[in-house]
Each structure stands twice: as structure tokens, then as C-alpha cells.
C-alpha atoms as a PDB file:
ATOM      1  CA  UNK A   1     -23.628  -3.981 -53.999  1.00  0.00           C
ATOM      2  CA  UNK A   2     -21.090  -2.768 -51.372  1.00  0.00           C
ATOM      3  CA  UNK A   3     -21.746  -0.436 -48.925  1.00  0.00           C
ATOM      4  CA  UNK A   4     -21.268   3.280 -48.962  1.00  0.00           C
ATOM      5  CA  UNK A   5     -19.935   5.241 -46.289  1.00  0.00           C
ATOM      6  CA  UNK A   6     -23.170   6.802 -45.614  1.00  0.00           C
ATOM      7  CA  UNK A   7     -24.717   3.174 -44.469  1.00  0.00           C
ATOM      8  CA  UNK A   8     -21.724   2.262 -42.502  1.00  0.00           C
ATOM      9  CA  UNK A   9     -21.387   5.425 -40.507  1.00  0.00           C
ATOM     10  CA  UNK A  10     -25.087   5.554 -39.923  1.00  0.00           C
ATOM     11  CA  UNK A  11     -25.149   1.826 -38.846  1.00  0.00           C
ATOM     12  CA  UNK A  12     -21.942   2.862 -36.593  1.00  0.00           C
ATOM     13  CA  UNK A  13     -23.840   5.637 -34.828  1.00  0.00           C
ATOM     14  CA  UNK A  14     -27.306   3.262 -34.063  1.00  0.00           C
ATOM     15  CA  UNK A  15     -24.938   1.023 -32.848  1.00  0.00           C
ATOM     16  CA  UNK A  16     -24.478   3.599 -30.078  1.00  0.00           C
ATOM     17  CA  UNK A  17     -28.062   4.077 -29.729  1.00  0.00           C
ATOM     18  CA  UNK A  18     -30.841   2.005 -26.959  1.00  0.00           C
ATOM     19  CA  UNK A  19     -32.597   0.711 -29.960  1.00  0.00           C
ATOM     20  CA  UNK A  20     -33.629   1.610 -33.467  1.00  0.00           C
ATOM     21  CA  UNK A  21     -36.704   1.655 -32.577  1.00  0.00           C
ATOM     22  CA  UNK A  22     -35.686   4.613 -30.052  1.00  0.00           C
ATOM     23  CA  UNK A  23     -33.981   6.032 -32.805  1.00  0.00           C
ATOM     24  CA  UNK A  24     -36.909   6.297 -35.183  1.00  0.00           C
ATOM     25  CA  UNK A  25     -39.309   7.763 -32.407  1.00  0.00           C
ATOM     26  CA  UNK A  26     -36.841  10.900 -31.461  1.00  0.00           C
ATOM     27  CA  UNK A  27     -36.581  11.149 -35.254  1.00  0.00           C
ATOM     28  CA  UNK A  28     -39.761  10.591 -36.290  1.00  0.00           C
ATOM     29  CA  UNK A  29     -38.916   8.366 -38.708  1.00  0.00           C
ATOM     30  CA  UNK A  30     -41.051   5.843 -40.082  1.00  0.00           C
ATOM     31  CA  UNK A  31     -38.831   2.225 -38.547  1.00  0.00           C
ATOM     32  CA  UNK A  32     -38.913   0.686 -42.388  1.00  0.00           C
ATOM     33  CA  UNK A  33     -37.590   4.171 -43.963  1.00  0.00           C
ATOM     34  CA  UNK A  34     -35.014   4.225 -41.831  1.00  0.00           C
ATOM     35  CA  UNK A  35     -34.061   0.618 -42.104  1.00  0.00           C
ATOM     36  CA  UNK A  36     -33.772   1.239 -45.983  1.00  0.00           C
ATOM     37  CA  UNK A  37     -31.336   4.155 -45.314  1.00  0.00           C
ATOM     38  CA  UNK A  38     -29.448   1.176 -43.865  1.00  0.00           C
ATOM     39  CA  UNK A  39     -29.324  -0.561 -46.407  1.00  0.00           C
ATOM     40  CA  UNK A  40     -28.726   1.843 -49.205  1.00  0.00           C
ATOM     41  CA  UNK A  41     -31.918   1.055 -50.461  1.00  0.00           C
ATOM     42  CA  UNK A  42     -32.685   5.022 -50.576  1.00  0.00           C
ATOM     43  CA  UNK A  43     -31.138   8.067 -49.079  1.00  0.00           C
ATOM     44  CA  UNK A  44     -32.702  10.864 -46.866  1.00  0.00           C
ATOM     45  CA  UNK A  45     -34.154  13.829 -48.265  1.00  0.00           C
ATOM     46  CA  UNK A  46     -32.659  16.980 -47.040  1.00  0.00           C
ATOM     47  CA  UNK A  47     -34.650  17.341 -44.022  1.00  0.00           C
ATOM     48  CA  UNK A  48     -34.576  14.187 -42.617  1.00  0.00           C
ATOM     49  CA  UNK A  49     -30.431  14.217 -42.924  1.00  0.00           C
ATOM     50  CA  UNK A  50     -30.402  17.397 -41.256  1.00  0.00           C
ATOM     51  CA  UNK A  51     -32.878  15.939 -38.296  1.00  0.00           C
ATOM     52  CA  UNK A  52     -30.534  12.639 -38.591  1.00  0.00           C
ATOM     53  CA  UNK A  53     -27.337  15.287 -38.129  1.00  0.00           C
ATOM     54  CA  UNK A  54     -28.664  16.817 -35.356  1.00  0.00           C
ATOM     55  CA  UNK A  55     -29.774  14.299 -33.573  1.00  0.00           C
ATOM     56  CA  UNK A  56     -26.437  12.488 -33.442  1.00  0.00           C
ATOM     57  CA  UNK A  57     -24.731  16.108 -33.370  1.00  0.00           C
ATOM     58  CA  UNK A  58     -22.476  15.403 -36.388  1.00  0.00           C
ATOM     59  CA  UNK A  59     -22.389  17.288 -39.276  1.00  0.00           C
ATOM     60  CA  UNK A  60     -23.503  15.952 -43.277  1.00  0.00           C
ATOM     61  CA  UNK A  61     -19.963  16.159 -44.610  1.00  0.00           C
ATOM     62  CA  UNK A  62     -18.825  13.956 -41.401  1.00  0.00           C
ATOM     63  CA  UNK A  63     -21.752  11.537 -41.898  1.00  0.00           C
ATOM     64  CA  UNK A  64     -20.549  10.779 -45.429  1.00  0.00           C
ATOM     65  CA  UNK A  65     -16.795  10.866 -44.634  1.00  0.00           C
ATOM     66  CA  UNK A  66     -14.019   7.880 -45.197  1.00  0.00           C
ATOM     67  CA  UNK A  67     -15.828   5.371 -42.867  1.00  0.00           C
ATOM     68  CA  UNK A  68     -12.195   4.388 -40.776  1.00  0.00           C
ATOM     69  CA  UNK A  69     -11.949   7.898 -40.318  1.00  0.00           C
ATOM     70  CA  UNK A  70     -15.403   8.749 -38.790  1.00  0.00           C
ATOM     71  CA  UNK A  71     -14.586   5.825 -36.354  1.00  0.00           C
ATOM     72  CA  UNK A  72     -11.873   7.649 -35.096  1.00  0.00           C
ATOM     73  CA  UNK A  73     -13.711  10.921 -34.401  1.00  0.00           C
ATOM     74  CA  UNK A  74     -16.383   9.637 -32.928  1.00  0.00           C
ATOM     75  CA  UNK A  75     -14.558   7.279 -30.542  1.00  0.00           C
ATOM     76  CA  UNK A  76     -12.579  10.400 -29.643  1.00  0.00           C
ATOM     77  CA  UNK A  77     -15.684  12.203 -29.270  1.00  0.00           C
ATOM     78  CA  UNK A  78     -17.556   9.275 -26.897  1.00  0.00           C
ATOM     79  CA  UNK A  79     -14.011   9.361 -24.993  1.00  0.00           C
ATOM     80  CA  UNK A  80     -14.275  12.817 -23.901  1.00  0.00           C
ATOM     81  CA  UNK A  81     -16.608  11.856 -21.477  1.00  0.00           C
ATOM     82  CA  UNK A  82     -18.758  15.221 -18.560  1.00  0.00           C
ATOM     83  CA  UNK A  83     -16.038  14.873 -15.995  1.00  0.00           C
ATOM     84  CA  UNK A  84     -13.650  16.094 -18.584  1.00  0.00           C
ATOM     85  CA  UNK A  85     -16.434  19.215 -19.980  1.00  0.00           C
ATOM     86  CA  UNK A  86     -16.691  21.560 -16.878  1.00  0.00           C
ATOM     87  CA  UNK A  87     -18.855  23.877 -19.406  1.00  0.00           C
ATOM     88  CA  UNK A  88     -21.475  20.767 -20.409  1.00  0.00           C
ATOM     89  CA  UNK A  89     -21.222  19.951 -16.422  1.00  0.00           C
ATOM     90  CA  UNK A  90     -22.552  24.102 -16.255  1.00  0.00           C
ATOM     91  CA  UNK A  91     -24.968  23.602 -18.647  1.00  0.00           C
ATOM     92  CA  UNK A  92     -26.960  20.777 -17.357  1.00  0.00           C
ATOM     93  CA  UNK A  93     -26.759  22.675 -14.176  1.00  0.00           C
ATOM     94  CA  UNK A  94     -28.371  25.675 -15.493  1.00  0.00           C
ATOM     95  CA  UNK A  95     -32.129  23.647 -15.369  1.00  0.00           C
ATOM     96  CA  UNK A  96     -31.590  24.173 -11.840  1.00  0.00           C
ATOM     97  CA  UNK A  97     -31.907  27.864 -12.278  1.00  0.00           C
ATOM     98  CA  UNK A  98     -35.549  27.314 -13.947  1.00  0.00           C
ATOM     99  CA  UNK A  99     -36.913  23.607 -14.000  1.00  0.00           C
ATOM    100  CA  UNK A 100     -39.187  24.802 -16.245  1.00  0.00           C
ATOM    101  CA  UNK A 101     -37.141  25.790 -18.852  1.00  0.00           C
ATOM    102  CA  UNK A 102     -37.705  23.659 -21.702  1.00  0.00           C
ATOM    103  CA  UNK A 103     -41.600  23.230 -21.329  1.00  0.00           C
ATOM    104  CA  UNK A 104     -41.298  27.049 -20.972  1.00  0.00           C
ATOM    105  CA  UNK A 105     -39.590  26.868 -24.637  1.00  0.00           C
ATOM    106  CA  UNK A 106     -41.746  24.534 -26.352  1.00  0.00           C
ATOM    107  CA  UNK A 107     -43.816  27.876 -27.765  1.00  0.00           C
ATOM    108  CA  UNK A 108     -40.160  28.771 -29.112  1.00  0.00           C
ATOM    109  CA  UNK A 109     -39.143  25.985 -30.784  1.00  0.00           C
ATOM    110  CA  UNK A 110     -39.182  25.994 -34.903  1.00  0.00           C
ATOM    111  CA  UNK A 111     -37.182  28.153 -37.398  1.00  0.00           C
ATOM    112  CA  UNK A 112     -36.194  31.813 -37.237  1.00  0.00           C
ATOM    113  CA  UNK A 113     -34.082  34.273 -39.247  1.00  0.00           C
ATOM    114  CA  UNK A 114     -32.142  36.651 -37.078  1.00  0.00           C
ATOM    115  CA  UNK A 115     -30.814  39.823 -38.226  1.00  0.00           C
ATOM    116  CA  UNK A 116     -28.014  42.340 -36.871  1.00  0.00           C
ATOM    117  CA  UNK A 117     -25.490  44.578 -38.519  1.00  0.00           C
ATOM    118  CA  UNK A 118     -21.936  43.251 -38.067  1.00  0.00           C
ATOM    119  CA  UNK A 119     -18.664  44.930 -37.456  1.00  0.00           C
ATOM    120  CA  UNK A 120     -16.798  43.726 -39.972  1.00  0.00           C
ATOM    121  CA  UNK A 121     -19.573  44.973 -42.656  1.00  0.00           C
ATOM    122  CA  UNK A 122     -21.057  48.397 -41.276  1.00  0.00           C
ATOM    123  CA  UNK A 123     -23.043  48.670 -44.233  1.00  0.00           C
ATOM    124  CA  UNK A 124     -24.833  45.546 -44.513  1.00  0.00           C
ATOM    125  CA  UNK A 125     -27.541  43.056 -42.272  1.00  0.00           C
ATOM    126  CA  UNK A 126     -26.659  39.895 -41.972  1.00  0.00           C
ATOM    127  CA  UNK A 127     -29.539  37.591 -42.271  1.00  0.00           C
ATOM    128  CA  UNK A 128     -29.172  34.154 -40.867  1.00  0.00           C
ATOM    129  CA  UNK A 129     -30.889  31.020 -40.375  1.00  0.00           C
ATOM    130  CA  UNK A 130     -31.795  29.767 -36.981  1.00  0.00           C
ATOM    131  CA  UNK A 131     -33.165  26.239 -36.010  1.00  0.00           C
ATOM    132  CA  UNK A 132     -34.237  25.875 -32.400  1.00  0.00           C
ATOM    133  CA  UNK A 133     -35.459  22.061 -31.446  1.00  0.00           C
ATOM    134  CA  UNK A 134     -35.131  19.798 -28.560  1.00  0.00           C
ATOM    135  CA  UNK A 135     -33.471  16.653 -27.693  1.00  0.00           C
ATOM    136  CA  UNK A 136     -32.821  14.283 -24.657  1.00  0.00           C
ATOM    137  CA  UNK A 137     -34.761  17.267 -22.528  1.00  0.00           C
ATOM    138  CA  UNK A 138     -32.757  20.315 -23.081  1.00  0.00           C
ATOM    139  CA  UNK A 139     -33.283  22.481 -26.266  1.00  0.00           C
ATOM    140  CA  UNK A 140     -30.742  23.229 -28.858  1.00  0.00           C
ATOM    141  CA  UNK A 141     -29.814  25.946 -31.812  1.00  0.00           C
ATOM    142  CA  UNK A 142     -28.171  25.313 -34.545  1.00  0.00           C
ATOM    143  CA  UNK A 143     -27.120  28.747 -36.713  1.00  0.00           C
ATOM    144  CA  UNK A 144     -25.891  28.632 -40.428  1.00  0.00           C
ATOM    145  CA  UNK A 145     -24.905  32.417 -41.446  1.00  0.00           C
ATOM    146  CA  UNK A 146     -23.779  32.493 -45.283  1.00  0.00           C
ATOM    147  CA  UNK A 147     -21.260  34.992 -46.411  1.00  0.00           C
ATOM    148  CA  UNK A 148     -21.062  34.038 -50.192  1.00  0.00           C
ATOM    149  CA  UNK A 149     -21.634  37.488 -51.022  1.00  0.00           C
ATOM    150  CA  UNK A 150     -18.111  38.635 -49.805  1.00  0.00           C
ATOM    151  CA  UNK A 151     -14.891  37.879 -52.275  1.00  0.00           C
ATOM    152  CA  UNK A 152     -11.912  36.159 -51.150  1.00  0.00           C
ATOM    153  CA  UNK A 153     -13.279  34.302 -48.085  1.00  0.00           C
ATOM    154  CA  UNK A 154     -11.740  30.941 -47.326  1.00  0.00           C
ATOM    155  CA  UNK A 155     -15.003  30.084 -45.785  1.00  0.00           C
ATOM    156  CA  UNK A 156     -18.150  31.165 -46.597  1.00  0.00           C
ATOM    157  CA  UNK A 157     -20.302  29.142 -44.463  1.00  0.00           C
ATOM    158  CA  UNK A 158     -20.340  29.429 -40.787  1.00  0.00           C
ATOM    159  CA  UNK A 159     -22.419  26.877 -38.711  1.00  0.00           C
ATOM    160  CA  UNK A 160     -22.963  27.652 -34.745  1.00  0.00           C
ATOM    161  CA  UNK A 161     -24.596  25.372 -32.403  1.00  0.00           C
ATOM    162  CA  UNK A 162     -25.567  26.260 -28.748  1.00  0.00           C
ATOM    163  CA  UNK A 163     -27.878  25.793 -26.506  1.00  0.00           C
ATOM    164  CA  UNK A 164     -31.001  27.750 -25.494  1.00  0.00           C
ATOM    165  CA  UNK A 165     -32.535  28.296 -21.933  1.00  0.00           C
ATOM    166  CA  UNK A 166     -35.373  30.012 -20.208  1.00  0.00           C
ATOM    167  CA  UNK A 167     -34.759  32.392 -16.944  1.00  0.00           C
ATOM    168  CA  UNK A 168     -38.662  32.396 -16.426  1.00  0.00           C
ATOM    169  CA  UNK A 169     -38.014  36.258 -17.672  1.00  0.00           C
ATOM    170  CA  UNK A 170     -35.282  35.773 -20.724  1.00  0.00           C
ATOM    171  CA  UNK A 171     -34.354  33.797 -23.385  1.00  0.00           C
ATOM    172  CA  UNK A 172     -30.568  33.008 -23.098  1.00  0.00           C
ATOM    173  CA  UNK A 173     -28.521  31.637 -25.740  1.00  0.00           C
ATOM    174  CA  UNK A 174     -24.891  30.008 -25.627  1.00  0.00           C
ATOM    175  CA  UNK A 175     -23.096  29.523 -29.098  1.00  0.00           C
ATOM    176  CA  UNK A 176     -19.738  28.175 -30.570  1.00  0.00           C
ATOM    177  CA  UNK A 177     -19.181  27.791 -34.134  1.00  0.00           C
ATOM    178  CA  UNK A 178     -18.715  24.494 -34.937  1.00  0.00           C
ATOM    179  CA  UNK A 179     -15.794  23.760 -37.084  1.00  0.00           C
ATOM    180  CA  UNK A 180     -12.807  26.172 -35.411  1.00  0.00           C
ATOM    181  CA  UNK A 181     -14.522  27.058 -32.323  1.00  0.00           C
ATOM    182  CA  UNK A 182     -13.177  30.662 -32.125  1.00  0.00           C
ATOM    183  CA  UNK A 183     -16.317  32.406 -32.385  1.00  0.00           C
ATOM    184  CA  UNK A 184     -18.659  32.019 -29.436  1.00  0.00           C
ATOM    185  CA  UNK A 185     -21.800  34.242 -28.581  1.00  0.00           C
ATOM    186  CA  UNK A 186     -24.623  34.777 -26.345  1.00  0.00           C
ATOM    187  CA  UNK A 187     -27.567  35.868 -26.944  1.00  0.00           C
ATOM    188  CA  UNK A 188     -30.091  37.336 -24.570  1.00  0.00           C
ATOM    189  CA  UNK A 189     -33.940  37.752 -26.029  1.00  0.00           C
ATOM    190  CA  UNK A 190     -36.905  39.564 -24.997  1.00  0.00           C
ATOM    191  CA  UNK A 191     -39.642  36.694 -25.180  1.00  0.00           C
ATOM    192  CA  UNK A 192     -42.415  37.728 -27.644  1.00  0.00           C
ATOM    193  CA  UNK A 193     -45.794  39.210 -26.440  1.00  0.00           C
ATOM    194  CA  UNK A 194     -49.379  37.649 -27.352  1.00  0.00           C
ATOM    195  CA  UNK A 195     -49.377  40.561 -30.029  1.00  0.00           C
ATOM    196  CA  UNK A 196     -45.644  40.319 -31.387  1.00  0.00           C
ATOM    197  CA  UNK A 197     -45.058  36.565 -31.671  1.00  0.00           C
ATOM    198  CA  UNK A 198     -43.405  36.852 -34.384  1.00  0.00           C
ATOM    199  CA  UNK A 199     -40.446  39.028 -33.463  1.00  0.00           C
ATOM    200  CA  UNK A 200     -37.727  38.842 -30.601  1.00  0.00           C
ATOM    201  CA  UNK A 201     -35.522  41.634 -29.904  1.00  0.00           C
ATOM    202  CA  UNK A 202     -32.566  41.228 -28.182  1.00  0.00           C
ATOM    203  CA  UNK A 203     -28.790  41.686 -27.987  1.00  0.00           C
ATOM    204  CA  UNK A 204     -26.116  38.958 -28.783  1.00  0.00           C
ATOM    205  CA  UNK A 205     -22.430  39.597 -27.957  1.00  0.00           C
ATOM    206  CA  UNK A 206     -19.366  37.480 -29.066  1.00  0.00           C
ATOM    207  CA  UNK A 207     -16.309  37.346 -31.082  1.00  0.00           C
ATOM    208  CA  UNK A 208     -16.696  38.538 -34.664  1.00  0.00           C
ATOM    209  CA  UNK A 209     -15.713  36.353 -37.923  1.00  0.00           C
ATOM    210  CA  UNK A 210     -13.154  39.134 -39.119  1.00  0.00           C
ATOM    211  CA  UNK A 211      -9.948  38.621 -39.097  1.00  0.00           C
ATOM    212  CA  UNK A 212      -9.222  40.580 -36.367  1.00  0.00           C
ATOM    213  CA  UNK A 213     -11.382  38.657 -33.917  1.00  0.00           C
ATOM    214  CA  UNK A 214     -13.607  41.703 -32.464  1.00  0.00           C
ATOM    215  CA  UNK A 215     -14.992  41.381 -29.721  1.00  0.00           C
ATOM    216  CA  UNK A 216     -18.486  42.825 -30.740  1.00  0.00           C
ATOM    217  CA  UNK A 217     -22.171  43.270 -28.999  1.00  0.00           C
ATOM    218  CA  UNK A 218     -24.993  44.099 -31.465  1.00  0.00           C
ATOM    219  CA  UNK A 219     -28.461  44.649 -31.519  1.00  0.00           C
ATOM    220  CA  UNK A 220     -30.844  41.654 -32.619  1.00  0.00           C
ATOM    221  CA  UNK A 221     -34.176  40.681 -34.250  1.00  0.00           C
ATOM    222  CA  UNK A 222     -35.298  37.193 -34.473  1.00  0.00           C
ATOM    223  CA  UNK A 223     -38.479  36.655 -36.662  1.00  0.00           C
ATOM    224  CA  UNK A 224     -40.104  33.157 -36.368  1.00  0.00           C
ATOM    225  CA  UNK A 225     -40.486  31.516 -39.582  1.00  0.00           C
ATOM    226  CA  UNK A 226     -42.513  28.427 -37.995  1.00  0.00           C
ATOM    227  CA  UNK A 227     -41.619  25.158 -37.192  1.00  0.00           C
ATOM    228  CA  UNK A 228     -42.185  23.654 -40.771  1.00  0.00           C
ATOM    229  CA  UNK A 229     -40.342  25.425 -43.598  1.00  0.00           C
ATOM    230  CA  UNK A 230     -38.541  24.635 -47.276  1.00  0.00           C
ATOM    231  CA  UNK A 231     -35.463  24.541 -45.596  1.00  0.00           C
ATOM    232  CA  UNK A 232     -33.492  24.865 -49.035  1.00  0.00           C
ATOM    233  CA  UNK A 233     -35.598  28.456 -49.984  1.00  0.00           C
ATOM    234  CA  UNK A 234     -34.827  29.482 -46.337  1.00  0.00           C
ATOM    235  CA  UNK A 235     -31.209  28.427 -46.451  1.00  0.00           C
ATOM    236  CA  UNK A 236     -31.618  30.712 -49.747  1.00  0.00           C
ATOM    237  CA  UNK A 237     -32.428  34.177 -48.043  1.00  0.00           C
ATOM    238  CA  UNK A 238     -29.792  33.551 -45.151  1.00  0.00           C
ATOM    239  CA  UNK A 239     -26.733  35.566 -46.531  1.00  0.00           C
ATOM    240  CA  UNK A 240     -25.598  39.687 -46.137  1.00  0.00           C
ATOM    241  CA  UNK A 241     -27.777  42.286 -47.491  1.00  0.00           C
ATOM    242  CA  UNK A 242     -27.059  46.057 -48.300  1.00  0.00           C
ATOM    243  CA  UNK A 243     -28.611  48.170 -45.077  1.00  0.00           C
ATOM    244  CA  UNK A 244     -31.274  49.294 -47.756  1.00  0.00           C
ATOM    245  CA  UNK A 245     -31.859  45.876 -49.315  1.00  0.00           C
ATOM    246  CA  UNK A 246     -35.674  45.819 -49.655  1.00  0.00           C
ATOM    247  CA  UNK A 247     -35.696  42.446 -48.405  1.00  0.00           C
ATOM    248  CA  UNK A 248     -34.820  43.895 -44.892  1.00  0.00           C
ATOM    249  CA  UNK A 249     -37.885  44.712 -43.629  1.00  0.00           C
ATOM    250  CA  UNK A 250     -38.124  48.158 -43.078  1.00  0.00           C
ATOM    251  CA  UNK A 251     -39.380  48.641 -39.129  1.00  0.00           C
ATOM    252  CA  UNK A 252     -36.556  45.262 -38.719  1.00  0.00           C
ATOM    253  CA  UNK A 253     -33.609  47.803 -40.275  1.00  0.00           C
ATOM    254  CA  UNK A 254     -34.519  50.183 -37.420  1.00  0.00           C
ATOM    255  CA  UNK A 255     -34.727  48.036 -34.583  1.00  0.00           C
ATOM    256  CA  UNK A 256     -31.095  46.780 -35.270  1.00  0.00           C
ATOM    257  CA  UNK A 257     -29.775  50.413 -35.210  1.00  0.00           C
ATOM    258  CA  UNK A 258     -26.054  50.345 -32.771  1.00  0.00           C
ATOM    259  CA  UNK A 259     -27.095  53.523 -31.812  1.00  0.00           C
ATOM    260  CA  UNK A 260     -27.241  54.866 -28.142  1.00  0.00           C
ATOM    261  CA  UNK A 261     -29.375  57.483 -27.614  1.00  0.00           C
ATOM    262  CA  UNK A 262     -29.201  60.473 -24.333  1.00  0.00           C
ATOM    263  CA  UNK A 263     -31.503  58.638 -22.532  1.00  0.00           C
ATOM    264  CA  UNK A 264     -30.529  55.380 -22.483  1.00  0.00           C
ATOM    265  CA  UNK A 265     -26.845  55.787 -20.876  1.00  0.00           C
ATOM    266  CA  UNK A 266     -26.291  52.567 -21.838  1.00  0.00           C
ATOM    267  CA  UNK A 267     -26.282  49.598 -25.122  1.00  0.00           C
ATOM    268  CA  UNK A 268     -29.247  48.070 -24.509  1.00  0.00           C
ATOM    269  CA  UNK A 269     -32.229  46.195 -25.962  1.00  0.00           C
ATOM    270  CA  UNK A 270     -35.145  47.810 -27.233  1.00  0.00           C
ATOM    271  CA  UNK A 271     -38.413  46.970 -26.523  1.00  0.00           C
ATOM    272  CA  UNK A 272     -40.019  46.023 -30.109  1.00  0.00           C
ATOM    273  CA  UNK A 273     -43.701  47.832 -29.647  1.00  0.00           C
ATOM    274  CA  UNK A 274     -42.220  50.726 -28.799  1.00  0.00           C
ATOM    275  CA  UNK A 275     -39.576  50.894 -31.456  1.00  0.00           C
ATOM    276  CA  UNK A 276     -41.997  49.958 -34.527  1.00  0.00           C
ATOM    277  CA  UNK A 277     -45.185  51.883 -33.111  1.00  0.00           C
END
């Protein structure tokens, strides 16, 4: 039986890897499940490609690609070594700002859906899926935001991925989508209280999917879905919702709100209590 792309571009990627064995326990992946994936013998579930994904950073479609072609990106990829990524160089060096910061985000880590009203539909929340999880000691989002709702869009599916860090007072998070690479955002969080763990409000400014690129800041909710989920059924509420959709929660629709009130002076984020009491 000959081999398919998926084997040969997994193999490739191990191959770049201490062990499998190493491979297996960041995946936690049983060592003889994975070795069948390696030999066609049976293919991952959904979950386990999307941990295998992330934890190579490639994306599903590239993972099953042409297998001379994936060669070629990822040598390209494994070529464009720090010295050459002054913005991964800033990254790393942001754990100096708060050692701390991913033990101080292992409370964090799991699913969310985050929620904010964008420019380019005024009328509508756009619910999207979150995944926050940690690898090789720094902690990592991944974003899928679905637009199928809207007509005549070349591409319905956006992906981000970023990274997420702790101030020791904040949550900040740094995003690019991942295909194009036009769209970048950060996000800055209100941690959750003992009583709210739930919910993060926050606001999140970047460069908007329209076509004319705005440059947009918007209020945000993130509610915590846990760190085990039916990733398919959650992937299946991400999407845009009218502003009166009763799948918005209702106290969620008002904390979202662009509004700017006498006494604030100023766009900021609202504290959740006192916004929902």
C-alpha cells in the first residue's frame, strides 16, 4: 500500500523532532497510536490532528499537502532562523518582564469564545473560537472566527495565532492571522475574579477584515468554555450573530457596547461586576 501524504509529511516533521517518544509525551499521545498514524494504519480523530497541528505550528490543509511541496515550506520555514525574527527575539524577551508568566496562565489555559461587535458589521457580534495551550514554555492562542454567514466572501474562515502573556496585573495578547498576515491584534484582558471565572473583559485593537483595512479597537468578552470541549459543536456556534440573536447572552450584548459614556473621557474596559450587577 503506498504511502499518503499525510504519513510522509508527518514522518518528515518527527524527523525534526528529539525523539518520538518526546513527541508523544508533549502530545499526549499514546507511542503505538501514533506509530500507526505512521504507518497509515489509522488516521487522527479531529482533536488529536488539531493538537498534532499545533504542536508542529502547521496547519491541516498543509499537513496533507503534495508531500515535495511541504518539504519546501518547511525547509523555508526551519531556514528563517531568531536572528532573522526581531519580533520572536521580542517575544521571548517579554518573560523577562514577568518570569512567572506562564505558571501564572496555567488557570487560563483551555477553550473560550470571545465576543465583540465589528466595524465592518455594526449590527452583528461576532462570536469566535479561542484555544489557549502551552508549548516549549510559553503559551499560545490560536483564533478561528467564521464568517459563512456573509455572501460573496472569498474567505470565510479566518485563523489567528498569537501568543499570550501575563504582566502579573493583565492578560496581553499578540495576534496575526495566519494565512495573509494583514490582520494583527492585541488584546489586553482583565483576569477573572474568584466569583467571575468565567468571563474576561477586555479590549482588543487591530486591523479589521474589511476591505478597507480599519484600523479598529473594540470592546471584548471572553467566556471560558473549559479545557475539554466537542470541538466540532464549538467550531459550530463560532460565526456572526444579529446584535439581538438570543444566543448572545444578554448581560454579554451589553458589556460589548462601543459606547463612551461622560464619565469615562476615554475607550476603555469595563469592569464586568459592575457592568452586569
Amino acid at each position: 500500500m503506498s504511502e499518503t501524504n499525510f504519513q510522509r509529511n508527518l514522518r518528515l516533521l518527527t524527523n525534526y523532532s528529539i525523539s518520538i517518544a518526546e513527541v508523544c509525551r508533549r502530545l499526549q499521545i499514546n507511542r503505538q497510536q501514533f506509530h500507526r498514524y505512521l504507518s497509515g494504519s489509522a488516521r487522527p480523530s479531529p482533536r488529536k490532528m488539531l493538537k498534532i497541528c499545533d504542536h508542529f505550528g502547521v496547519e491541516e490543509s498543509e499537513l496533507l499537502m503534495d508531500h515535495a511541496q511541504f518539504r519546501e515550506i518547511i525547509a523555508i520555514r526551519r531556514h528563517s532562523g531568531a536572528a532573522l525574527d526581531p519580533l520572536g527575539e521580542f517575544i521571548v524577551g517579554l518573560s523577562k518582564v514577568n518570569p512567572r508568566s506562564t505558571r501564572q496562565l496555567e488557570s487560563y489555559l483551555g477553550f473560550y469564545y470571545s465576543y465583540f461587535r465589528p466595524v465592518e458589521f455594526p449590527d452583528m457580534v461576532l462570536r469566535s473560537l479561542v484555544s489557549v495551550f502551552t508549548r516549549a514554555g510559553f503559551v499560545y492562542v490560536k483564533t478561528v472566527e467564521n464568517y459563512s454567514a456573509v455572501k460573496r466572501r472569498s474567505r470565510r474562515i479566518l485563523k489567528h495565532t498569537g501568543v499570550m502573556y501575563h504582566t502579573g496585573e493583565r492578560l496581553i495578547v499578540h495576534e496575526r492571522e495566519a494565512i495573509v498576515g494583514q490582520m494583527m491584534w492585541t488584546t489586553i484582558l482583565l483576569p477573572s475574579r474568584p466569583d467571575q471565572v468565567s468571563v474576561m473583559p477586555g479590549l482588543t485593537l487591530g486591523v479589521s477584515s474589511g476591505t478597507k483595512r480599519d484600523v479598529a479597537c473594540y470592546r471584548v468578552i471572553w467566556e471560558a468554555l473549559g479545557d475539554s470541549v466537542d470541538i466540532r459543536a464549538a467550531l459550530a456556534g463560532a460565526g456572526l450573530y444579529d446584535l439581538n440573536s438570543p444566543v448572545i447572552p444578554r448581560d454579554i450584548r451589553a458589556a460589548i457596547n462601543n459606547d463612551i459614556t461622560p464619565t469615562e473621557g476615554a475607550f476603555v474596559a469595563r469592569d464586568w461586576i459592575n457592568e452586569t450587577a
